[in-house]
C-alpha atoms as a PDB file:
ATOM      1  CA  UNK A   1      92.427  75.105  81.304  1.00  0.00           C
ATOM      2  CA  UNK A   2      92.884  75.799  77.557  1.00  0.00           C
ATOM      3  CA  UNK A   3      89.743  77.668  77.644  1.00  0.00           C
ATOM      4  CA  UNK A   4      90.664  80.303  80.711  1.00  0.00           C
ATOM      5  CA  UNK A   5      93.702  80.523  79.318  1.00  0.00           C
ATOM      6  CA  UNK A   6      92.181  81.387  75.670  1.00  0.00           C
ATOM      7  CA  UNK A   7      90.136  84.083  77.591  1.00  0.00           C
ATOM      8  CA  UNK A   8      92.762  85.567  79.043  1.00  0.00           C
ATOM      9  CA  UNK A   9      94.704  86.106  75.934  1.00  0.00           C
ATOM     10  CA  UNK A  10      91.356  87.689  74.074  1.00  0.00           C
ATOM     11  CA  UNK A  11      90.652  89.562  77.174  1.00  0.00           C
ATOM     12  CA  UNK A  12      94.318  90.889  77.066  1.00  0.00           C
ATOM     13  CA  UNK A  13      94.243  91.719  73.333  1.00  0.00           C
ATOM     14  CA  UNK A  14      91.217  93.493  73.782  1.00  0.00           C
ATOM     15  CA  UNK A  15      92.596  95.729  76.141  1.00  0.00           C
ATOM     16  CA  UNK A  16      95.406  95.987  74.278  1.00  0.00           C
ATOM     17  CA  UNK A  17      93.808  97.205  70.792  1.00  0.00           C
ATOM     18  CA  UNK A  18      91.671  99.596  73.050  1.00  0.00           C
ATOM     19  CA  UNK A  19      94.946 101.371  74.436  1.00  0.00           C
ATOM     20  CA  UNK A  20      96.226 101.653  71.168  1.00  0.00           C
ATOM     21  CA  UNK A  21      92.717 103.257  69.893  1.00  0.00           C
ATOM     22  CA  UNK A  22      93.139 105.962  72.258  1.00  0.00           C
ATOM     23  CA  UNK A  23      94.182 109.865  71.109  1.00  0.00           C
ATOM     24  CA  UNK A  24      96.736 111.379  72.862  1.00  0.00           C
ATOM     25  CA  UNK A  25      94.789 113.115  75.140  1.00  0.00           C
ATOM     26  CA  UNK A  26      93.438 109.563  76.690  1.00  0.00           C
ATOM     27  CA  UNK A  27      96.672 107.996  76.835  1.00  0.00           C
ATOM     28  CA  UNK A  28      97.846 110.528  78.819  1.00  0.00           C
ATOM     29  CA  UNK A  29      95.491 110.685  81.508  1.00  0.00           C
ATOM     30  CA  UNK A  30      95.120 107.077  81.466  1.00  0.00           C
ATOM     31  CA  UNK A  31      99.195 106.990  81.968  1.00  0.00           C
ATOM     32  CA  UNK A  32      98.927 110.137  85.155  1.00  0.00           C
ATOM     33  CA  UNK A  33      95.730 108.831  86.884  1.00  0.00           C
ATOM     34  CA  UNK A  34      96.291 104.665  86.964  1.00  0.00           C
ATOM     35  CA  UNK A  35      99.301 102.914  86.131  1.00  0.00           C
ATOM     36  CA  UNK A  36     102.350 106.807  87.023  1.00  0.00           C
ATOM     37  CA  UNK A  37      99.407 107.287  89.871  1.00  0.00           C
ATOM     38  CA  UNK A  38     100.626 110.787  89.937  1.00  0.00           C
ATOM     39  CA  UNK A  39      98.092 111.867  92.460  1.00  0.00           C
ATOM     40  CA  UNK A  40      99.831 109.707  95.180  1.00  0.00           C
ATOM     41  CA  UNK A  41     102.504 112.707  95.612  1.00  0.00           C
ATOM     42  CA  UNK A  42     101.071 115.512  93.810  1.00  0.00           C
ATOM     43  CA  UNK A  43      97.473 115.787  95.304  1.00  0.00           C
ATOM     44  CA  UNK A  44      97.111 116.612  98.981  1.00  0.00           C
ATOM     45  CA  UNK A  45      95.101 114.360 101.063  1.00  0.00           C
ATOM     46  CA  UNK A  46      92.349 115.245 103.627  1.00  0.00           C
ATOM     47  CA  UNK A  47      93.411 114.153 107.450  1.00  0.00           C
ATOM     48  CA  UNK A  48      91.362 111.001 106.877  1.00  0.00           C
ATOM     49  CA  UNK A  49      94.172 110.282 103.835  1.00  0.00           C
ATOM     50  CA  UNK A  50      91.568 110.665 101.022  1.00  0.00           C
ATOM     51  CA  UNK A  51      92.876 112.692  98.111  1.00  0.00           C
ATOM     52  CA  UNK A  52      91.045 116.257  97.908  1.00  0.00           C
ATOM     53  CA  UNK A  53      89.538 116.011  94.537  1.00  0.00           C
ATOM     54  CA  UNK A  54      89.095 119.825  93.887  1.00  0.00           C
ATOM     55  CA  UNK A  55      93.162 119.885  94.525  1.00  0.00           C
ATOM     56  CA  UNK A  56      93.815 116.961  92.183  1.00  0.00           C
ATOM     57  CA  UNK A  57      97.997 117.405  90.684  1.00  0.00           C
ATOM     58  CA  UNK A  58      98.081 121.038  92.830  1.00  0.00           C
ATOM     59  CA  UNK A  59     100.924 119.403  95.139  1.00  0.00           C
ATOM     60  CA  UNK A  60     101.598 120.227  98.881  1.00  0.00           C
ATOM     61  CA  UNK A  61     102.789 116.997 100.120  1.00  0.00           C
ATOM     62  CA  UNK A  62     105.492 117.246 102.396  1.00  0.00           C
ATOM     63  CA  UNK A  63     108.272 114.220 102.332  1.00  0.00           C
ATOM     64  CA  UNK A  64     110.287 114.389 105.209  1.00  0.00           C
ATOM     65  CA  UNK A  65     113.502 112.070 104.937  1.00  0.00           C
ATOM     66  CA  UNK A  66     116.862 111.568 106.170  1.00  0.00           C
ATOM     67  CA  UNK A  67     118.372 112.224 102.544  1.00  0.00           C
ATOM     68  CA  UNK A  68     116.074 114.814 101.662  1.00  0.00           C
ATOM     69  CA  UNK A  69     112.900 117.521 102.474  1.00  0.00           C
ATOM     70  CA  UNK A  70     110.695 117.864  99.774  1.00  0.00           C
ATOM     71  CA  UNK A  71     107.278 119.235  98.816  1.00  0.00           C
ATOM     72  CA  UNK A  72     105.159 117.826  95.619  1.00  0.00           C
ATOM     73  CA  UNK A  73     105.012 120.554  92.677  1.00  0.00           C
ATOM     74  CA  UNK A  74     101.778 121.657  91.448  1.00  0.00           C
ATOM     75  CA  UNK A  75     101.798 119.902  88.281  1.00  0.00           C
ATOM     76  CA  UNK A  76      98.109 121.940  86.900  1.00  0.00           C
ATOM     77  CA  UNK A  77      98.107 123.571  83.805  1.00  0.00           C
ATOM     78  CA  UNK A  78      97.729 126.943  86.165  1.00  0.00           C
ATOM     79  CA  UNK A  79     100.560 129.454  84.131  1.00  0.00           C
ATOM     80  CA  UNK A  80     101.006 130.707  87.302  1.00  0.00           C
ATOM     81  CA  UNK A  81     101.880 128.234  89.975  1.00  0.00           C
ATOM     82  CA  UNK A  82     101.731 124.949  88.079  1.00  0.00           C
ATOM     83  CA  UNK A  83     103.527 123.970  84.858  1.00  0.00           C
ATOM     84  CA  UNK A  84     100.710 125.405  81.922  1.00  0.00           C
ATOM     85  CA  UNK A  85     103.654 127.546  80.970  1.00  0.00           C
ATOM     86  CA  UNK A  86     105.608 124.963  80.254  1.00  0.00           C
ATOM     87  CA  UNK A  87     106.386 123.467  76.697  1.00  0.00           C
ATOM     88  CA  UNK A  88     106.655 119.632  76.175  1.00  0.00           C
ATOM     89  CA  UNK A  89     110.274 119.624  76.231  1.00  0.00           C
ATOM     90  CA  UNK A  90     110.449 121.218  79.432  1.00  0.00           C
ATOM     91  CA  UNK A  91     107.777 119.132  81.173  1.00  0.00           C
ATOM     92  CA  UNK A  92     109.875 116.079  79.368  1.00  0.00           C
ATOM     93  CA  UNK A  93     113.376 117.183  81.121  1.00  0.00           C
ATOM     94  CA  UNK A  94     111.736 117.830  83.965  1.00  0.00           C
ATOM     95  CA  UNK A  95     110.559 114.405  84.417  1.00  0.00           C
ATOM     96  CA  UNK A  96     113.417 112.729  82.815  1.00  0.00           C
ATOM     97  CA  UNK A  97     116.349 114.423  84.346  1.00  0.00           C
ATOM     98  CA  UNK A  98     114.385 116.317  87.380  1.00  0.00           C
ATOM     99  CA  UNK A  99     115.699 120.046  85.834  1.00  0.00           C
ATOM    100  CA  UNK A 100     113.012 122.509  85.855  1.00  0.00           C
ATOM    101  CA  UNK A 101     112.835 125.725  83.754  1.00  0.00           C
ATOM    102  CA  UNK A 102     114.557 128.318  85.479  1.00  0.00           C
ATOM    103  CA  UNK A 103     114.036 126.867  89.098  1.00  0.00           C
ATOM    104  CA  UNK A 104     116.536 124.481  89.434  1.00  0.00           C
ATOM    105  CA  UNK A 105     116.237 120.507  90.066  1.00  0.00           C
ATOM    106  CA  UNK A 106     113.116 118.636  91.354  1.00  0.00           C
ATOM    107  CA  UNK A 107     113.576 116.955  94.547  1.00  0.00           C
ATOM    108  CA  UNK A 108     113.817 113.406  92.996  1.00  0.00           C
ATOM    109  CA  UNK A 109     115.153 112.464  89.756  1.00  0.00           C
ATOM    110  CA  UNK A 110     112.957 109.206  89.727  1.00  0.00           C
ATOM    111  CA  UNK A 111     109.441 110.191  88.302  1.00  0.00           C
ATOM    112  CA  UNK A 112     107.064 107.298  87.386  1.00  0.00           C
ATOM    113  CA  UNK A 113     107.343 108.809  83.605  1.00  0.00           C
ATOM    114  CA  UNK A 114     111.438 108.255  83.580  1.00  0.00           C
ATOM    115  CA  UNK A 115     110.087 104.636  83.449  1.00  0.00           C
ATOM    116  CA  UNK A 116     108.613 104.901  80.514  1.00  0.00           C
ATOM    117  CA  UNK A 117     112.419 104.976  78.749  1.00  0.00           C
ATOM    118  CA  UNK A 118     111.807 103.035  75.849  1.00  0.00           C
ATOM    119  CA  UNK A 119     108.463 105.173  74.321  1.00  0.00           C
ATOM    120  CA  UNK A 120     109.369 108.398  74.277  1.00  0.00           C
ATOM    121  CA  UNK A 121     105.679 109.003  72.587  1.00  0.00           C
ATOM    122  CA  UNK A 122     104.156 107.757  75.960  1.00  0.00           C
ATOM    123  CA  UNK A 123     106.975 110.175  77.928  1.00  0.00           C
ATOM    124  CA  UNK A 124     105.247 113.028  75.622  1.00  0.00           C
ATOM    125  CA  UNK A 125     101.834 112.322  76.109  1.00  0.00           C
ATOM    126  CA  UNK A 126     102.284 112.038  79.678  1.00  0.00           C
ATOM    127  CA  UNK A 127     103.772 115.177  79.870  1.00  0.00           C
ATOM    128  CA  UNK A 128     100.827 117.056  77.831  1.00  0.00           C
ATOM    129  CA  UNK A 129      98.594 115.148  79.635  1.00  0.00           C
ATOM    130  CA  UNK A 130      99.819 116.385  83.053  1.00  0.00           C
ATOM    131  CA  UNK A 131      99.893 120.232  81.188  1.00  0.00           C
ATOM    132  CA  UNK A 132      96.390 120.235  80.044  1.00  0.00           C
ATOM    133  CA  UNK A 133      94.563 119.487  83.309  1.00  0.00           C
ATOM    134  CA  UNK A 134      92.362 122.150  85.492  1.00  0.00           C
END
């Protein structure tokens, strides 16, 4: 018992040193593609529920509920119809307090980054990380 639980402390500090080794960059799209899973809303699925790779973070997604209608942003770097025009701050409110520049509120307040309350270096690099994709 000692032993498994000795290699389950090593294996966790392992992982641990190796998430604090990352750059920015890394931490942020480890943060928007596993543990925020921002793909779950923001990329739109095939009809066999598969995500569409080539439209990863380009939104669509219809939600459909009694408190609300709502369709996923694109959340690309695209300056256009995505959020590469954003700056970090903006990005930052947006997922914080769900105010977007210039275009009102998003339609949830919630964002898997808001959880993220007590590093507000992680809440950045999310943010960049979600500005510099394709």
């Amino acid at each position: 018992m000692f032993r498994l639980g000795t290699l389950g402390f090593a294996s966790l500090l392992a992982a641990t040193a190796t998430a604090l080794a990352q750059t920015p960059a890394e931490r942020g799209h480890y943060l928007v593609n596993s543990i925020l899973a921002c793909g779950n809303c923001h990329t739109p699925k095939a009809v066999t529920g598969q995500p569409i790779a080539e439209k990863e973070l380009s939104g669509g997604l219809v939600f459909t509920t009694p408190a609300f209608d709502a369709t996923a942003s694109n959340i690309t770097r695209d300056r256009e119809t995505g959020i590469g025009a954003w700056s970090d701050a903006e990005i930052k409110r947006a997922i914080t307090e769900g105010v977007r520049p210039a275009r009102g509120r998003t339609a949830g307040r919630r964002h898997a980054c808001e959880f993220l309350q007590g590093d507000a270096a992680a809440r950045s690099r999310c943010g960049r990380r979600v500005s510099s994709l394709n």
